[in-house]
N, C-alpha and C. Protein backbone atom coordinates (compact mmCIF):
# COMPACT_ATOMS: atom_id res chain seq x y z
N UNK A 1 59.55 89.78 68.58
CA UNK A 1 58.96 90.55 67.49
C UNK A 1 57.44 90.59 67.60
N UNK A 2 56.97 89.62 68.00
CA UNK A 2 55.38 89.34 68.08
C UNK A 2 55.22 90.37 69.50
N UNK A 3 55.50 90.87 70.43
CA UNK A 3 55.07 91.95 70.80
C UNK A 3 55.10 93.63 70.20
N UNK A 4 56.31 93.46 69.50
CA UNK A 4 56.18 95.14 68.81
C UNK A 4 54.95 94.66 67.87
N UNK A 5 54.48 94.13 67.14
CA UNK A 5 53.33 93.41 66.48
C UNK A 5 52.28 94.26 67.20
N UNK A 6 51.99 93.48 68.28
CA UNK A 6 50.74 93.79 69.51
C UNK A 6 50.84 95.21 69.96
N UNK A 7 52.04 96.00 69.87
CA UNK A 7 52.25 97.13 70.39
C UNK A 7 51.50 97.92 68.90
N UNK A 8 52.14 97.83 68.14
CA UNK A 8 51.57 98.82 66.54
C UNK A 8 50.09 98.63 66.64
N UNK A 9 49.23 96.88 66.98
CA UNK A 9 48.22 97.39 67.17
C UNK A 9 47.67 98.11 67.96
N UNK A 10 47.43 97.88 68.99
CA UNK A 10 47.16 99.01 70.42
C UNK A 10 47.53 99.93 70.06
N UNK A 11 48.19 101.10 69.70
CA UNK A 11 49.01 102.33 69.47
C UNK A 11 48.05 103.01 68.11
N UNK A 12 47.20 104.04 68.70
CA UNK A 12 46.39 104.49 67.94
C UNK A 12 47.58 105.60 66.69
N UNK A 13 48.92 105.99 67.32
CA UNK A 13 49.51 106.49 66.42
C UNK A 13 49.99 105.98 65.29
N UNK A 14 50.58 105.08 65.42
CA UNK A 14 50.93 103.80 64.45
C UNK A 14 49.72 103.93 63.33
N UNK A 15 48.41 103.51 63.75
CA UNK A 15 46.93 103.49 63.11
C UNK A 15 47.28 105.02 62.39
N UNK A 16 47.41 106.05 62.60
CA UNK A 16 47.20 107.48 62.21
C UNK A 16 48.52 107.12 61.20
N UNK A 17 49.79 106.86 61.04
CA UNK A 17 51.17 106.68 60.29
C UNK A 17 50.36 105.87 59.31
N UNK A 18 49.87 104.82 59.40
CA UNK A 18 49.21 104.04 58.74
C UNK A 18 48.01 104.59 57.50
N UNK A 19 47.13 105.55 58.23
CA UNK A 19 46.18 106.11 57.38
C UNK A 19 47.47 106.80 56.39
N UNK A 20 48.30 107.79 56.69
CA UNK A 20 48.58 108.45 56.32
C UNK A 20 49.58 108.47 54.85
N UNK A 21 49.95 106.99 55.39
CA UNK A 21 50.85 106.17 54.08
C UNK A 21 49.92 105.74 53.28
N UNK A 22 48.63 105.32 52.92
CA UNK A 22 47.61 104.54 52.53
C UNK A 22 47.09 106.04 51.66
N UNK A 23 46.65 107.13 52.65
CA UNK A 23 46.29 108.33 51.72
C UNK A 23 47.52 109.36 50.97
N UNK A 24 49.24 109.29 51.34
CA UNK A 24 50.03 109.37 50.37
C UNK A 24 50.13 108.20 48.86
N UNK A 25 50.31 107.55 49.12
CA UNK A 25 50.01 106.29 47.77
C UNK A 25 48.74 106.32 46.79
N UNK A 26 47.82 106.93 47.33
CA UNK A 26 46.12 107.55 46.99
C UNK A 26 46.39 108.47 46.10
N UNK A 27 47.55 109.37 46.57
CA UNK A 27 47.17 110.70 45.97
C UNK A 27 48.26 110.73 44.95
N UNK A 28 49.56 109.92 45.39
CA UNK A 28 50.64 110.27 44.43
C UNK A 28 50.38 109.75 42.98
N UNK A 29 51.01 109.92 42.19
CA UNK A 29 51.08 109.17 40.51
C UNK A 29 51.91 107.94 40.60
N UNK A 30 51.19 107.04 39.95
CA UNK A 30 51.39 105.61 40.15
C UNK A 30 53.41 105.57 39.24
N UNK A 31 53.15 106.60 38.48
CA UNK A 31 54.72 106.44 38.06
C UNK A 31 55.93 107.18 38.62
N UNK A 32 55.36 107.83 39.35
CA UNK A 32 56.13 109.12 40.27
C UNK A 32 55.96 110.14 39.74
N UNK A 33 56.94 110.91 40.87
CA UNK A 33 56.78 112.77 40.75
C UNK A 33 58.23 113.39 39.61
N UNK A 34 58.67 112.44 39.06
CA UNK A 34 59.95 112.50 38.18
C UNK A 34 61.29 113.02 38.49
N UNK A 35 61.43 112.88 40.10
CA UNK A 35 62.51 112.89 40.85
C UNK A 35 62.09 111.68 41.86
N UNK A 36 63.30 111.24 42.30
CA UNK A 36 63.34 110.20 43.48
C UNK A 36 63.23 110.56 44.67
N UNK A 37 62.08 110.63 45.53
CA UNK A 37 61.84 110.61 46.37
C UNK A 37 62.96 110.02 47.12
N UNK A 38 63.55 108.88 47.50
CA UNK A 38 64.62 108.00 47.94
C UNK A 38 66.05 109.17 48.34
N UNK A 39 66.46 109.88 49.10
CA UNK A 39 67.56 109.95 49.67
C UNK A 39 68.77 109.55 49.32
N UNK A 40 69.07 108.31 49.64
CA UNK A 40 70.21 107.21 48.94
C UNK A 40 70.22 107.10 47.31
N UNK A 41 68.85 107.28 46.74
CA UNK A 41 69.01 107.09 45.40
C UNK A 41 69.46 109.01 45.13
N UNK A 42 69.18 109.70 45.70
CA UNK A 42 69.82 110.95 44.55
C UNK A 42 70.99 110.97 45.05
N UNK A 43 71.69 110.66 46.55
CA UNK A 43 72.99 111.38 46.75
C UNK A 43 73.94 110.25 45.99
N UNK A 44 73.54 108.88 45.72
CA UNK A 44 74.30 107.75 45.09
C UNK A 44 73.99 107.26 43.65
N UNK A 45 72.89 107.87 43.42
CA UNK A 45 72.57 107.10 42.08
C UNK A 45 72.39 106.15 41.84
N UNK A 46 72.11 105.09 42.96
CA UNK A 46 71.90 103.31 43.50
C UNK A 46 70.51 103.67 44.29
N UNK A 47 70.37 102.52 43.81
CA UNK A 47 69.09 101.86 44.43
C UNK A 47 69.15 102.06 46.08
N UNK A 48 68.30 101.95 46.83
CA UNK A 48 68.70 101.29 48.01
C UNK A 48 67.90 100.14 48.40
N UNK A 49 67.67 99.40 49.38
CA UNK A 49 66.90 98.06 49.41
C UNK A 49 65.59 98.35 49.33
N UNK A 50 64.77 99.75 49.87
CA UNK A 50 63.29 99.91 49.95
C UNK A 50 63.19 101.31 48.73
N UNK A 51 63.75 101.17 47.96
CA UNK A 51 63.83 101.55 46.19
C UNK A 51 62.52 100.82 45.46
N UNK A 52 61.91 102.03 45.27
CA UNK A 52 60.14 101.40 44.38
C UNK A 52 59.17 101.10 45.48
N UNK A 53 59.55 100.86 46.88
CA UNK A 53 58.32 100.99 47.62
C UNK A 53 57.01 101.63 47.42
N UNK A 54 57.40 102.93 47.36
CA UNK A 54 56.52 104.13 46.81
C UNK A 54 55.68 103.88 46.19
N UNK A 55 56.35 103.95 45.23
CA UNK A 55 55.36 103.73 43.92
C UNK A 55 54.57 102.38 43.86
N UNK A 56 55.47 100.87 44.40
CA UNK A 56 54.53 99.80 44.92
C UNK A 56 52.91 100.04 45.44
N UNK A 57 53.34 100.96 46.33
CA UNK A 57 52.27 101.28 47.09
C UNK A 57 51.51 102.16 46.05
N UNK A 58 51.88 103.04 45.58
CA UNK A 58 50.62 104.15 44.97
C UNK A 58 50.27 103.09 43.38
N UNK A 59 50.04 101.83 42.85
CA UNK A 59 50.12 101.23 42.41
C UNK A 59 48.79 100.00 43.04
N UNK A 60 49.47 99.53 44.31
CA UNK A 60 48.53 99.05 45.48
C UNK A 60 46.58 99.77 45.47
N UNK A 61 47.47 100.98 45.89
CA UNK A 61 46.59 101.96 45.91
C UNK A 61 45.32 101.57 45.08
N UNK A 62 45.88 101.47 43.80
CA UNK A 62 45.14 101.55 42.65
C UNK A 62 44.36 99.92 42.29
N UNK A 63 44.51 99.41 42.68
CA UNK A 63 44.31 97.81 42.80
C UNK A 63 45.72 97.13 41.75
N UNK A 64 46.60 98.06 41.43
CA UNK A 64 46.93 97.50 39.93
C UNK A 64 48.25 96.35 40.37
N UNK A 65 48.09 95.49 41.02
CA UNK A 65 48.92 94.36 41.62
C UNK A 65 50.14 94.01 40.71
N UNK A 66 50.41 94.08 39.29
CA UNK A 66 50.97 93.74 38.32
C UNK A 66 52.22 94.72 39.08
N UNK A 67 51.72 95.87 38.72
CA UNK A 67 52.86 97.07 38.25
C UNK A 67 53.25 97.08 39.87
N UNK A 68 52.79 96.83 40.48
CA UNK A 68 52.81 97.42 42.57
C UNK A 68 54.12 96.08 42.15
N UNK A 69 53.58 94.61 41.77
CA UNK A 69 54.78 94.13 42.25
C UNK A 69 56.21 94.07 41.26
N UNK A 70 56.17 95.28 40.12
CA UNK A 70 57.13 95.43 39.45
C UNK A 70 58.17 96.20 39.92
N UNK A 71 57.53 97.34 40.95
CA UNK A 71 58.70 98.07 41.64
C UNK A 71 59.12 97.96 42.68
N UNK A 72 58.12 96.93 43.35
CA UNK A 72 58.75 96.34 44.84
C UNK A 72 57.99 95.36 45.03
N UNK A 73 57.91 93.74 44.93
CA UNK A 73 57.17 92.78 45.06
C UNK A 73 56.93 92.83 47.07
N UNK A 74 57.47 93.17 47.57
CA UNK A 74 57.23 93.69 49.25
C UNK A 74 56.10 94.48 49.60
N UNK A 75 55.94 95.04 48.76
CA UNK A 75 54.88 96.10 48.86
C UNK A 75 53.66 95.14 48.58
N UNK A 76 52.91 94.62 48.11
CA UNK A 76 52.68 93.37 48.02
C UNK A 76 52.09 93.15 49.33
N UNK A 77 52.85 92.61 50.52
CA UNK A 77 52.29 92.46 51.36
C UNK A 77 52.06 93.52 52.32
N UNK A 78 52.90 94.55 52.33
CA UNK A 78 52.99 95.81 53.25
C UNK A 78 51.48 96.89 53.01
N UNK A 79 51.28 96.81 51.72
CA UNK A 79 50.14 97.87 51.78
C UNK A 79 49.36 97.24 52.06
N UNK A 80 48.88 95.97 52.24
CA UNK A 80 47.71 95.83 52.66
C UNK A 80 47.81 96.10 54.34
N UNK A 81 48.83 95.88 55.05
CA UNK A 81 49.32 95.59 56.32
C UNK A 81 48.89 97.34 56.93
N UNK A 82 49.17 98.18 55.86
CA UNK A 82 49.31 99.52 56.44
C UNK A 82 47.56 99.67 56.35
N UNK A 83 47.06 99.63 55.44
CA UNK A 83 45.69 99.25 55.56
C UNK A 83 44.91 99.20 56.48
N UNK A 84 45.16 97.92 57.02
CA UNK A 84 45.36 97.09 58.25
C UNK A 84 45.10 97.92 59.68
N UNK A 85 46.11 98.32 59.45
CA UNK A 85 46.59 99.03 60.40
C UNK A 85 45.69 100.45 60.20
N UNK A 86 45.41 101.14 59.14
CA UNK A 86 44.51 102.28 59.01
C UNK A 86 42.82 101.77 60.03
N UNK A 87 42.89 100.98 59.21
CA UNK A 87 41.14 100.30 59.69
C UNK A 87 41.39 100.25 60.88
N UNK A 88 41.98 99.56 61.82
CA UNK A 88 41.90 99.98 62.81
C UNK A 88 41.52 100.88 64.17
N UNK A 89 41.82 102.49 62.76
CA UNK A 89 41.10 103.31 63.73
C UNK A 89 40.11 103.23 63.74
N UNK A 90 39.07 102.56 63.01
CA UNK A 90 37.11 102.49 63.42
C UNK A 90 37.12 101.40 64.41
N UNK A 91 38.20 100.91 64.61
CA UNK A 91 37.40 99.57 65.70
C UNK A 91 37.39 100.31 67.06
N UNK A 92 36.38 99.30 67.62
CA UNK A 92 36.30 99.83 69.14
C UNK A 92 37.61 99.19 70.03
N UNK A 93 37.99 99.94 71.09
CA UNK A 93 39.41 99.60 71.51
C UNK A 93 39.27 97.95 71.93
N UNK A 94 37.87 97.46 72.63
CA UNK A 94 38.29 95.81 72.76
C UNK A 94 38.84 95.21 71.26
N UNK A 95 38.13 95.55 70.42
CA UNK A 95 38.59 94.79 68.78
C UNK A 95 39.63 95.26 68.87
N UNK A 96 40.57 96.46 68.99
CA UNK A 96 42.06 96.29 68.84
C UNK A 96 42.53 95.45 69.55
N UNK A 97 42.31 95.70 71.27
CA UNK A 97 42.82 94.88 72.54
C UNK A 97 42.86 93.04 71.75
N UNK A 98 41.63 92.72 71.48
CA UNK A 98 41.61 91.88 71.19
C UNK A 98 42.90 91.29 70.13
N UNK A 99 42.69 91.65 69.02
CA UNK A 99 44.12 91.51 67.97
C UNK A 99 45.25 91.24 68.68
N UNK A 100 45.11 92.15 69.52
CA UNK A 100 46.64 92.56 70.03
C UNK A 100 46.97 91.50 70.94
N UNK A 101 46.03 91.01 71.26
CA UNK A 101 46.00 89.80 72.19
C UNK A 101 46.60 88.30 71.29
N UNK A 102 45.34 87.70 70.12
CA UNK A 102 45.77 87.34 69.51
C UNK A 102 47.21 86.90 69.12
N UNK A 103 47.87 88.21 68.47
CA UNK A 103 49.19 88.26 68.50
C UNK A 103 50.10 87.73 69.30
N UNK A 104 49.82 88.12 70.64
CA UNK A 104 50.42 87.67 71.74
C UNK A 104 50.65 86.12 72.34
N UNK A 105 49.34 85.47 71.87
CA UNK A 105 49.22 84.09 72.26
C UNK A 105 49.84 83.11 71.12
N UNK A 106 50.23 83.78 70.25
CA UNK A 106 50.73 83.32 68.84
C UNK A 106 51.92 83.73 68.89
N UNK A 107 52.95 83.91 69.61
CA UNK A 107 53.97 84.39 69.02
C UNK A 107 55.03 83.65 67.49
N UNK A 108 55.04 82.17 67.60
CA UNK A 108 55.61 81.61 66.41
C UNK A 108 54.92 82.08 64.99
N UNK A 109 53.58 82.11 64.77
CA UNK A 109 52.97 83.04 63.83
C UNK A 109 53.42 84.28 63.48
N UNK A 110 53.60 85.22 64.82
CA UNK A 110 53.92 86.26 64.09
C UNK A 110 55.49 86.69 64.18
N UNK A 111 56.06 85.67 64.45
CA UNK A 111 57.57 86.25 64.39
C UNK A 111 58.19 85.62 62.90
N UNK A 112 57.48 83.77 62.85
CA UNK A 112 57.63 83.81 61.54
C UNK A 112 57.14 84.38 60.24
N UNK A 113 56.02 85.04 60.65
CA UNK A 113 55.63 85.80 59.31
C UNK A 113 56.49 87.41 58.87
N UNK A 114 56.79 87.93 60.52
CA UNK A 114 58.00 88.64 60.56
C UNK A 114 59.11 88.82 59.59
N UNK A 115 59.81 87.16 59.96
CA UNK A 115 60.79 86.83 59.43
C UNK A 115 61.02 86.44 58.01
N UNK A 116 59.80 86.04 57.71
CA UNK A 116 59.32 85.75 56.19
C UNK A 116 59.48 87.40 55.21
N UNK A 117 59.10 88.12 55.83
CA UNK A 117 58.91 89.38 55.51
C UNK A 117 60.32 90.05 54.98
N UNK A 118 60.92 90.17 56.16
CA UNK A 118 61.90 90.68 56.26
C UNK A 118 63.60 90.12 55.08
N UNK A 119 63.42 88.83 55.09
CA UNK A 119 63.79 88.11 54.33
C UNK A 119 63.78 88.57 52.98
N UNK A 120 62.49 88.17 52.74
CA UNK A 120 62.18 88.46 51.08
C UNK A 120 62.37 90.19 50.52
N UNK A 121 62.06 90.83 51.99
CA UNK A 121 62.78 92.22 51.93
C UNK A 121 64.16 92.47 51.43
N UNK A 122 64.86 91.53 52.03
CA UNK A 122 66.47 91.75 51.96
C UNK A 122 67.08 91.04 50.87
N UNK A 123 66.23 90.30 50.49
CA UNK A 123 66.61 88.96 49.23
C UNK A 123 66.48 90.19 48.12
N UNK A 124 65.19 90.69 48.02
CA UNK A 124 64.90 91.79 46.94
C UNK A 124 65.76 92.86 46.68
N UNK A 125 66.06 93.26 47.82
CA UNK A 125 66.78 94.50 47.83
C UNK A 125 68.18 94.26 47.71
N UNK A 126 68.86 93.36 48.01
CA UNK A 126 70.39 92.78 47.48
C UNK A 126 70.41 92.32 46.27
N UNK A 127 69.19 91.43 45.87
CA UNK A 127 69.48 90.74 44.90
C UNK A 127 69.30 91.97 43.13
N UNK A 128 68.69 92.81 43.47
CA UNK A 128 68.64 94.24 42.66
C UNK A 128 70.15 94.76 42.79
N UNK A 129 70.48 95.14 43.32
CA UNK A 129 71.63 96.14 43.69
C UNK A 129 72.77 94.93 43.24
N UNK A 130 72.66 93.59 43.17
CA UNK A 130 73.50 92.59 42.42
C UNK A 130 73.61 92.64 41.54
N UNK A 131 72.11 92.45 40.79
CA UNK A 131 71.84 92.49 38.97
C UNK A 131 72.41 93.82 38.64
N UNK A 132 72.83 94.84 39.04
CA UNK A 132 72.72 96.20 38.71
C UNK A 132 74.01 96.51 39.35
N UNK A 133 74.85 95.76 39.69
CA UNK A 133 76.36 95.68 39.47
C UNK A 133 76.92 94.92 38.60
N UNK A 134 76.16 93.41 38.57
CA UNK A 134 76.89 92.48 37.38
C UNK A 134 76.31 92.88 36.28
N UNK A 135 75.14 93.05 36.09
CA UNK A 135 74.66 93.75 34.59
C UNK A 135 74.92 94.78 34.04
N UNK A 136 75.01 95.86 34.89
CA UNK A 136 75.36 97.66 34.54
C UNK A 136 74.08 98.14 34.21
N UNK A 137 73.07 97.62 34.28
CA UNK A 137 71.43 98.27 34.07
C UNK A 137 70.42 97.75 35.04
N UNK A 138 69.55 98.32 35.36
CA UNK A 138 68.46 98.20 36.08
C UNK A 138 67.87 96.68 36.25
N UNK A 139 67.67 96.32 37.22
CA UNK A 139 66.97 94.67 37.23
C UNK A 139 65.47 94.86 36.30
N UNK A 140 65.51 93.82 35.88
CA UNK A 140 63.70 93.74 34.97
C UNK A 140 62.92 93.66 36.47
N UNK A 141 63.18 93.33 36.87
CA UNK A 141 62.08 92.90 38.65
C UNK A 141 62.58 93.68 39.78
């Protein structure tokens, strides 16, 4: 995992996906467009695991940390990451090379922070779609 890591940095496209999620979340309304963006949520009427991302982020956006981690506590760490990844494009290519290097000599760092990620991804996103079978209404979180 700690090389696709090193690869997103190096990869000036990744950097451009990155701006581009950072200036969608900028522009959208922190409460949405009053349809679901989400796929899975209109053809099912369920959540799916990355349900409220969006709006996490255009929330992020805003500094407003409260509400970002009311619709997806993931987002949380992801927008800053895409960020991250935006800034990027001003560095000079050794400062990417460099990172990317970094990464590389670290792999237990970044596979466990990976895995940390991904986790709390999947914990969130099951554990919603749980409350919202045993309850019959929307999770508070």
């Amino acid at each position: 995992m700690h090389l696709a890591w090193a690869q997103c940095i190096r990869s000036r496209t990744a950097s451009w996906l990155c701006l581009a999620v950072v200036l969608f979340a900028a522009v959208l309304p922190p409460q949405g467009l009053g349809w679901p963006l989400c796929t899975f949520r209109r053809l099912t009427q369920q959540p799916c695991l990355a349900c409220g991302l969006t709006r996490s982020f255009s929330h992020m956006a805003r500094l407003d940390v409260t509400g970002a981690a009311k619709y997806h506590p993931v987002g949380l760490a992801l927008f800053p990451l895409a960020c991250a990844g935006a800034l990027l494009l001003v560095l000079r290519p050794g400062v990417r090379a460099g990172a990317a290097e970094w990464i590389e000599t670290r792999p237990g760092v970044a596979n466990a922070a990976s895995i940390l990620l991904g986790a709390t991804f999947l914990s969130y996103g099951i554990g919603r779609v749980v409350w919202l079978y045993c309850r019959g209404f929307p999770s508070p979180w």
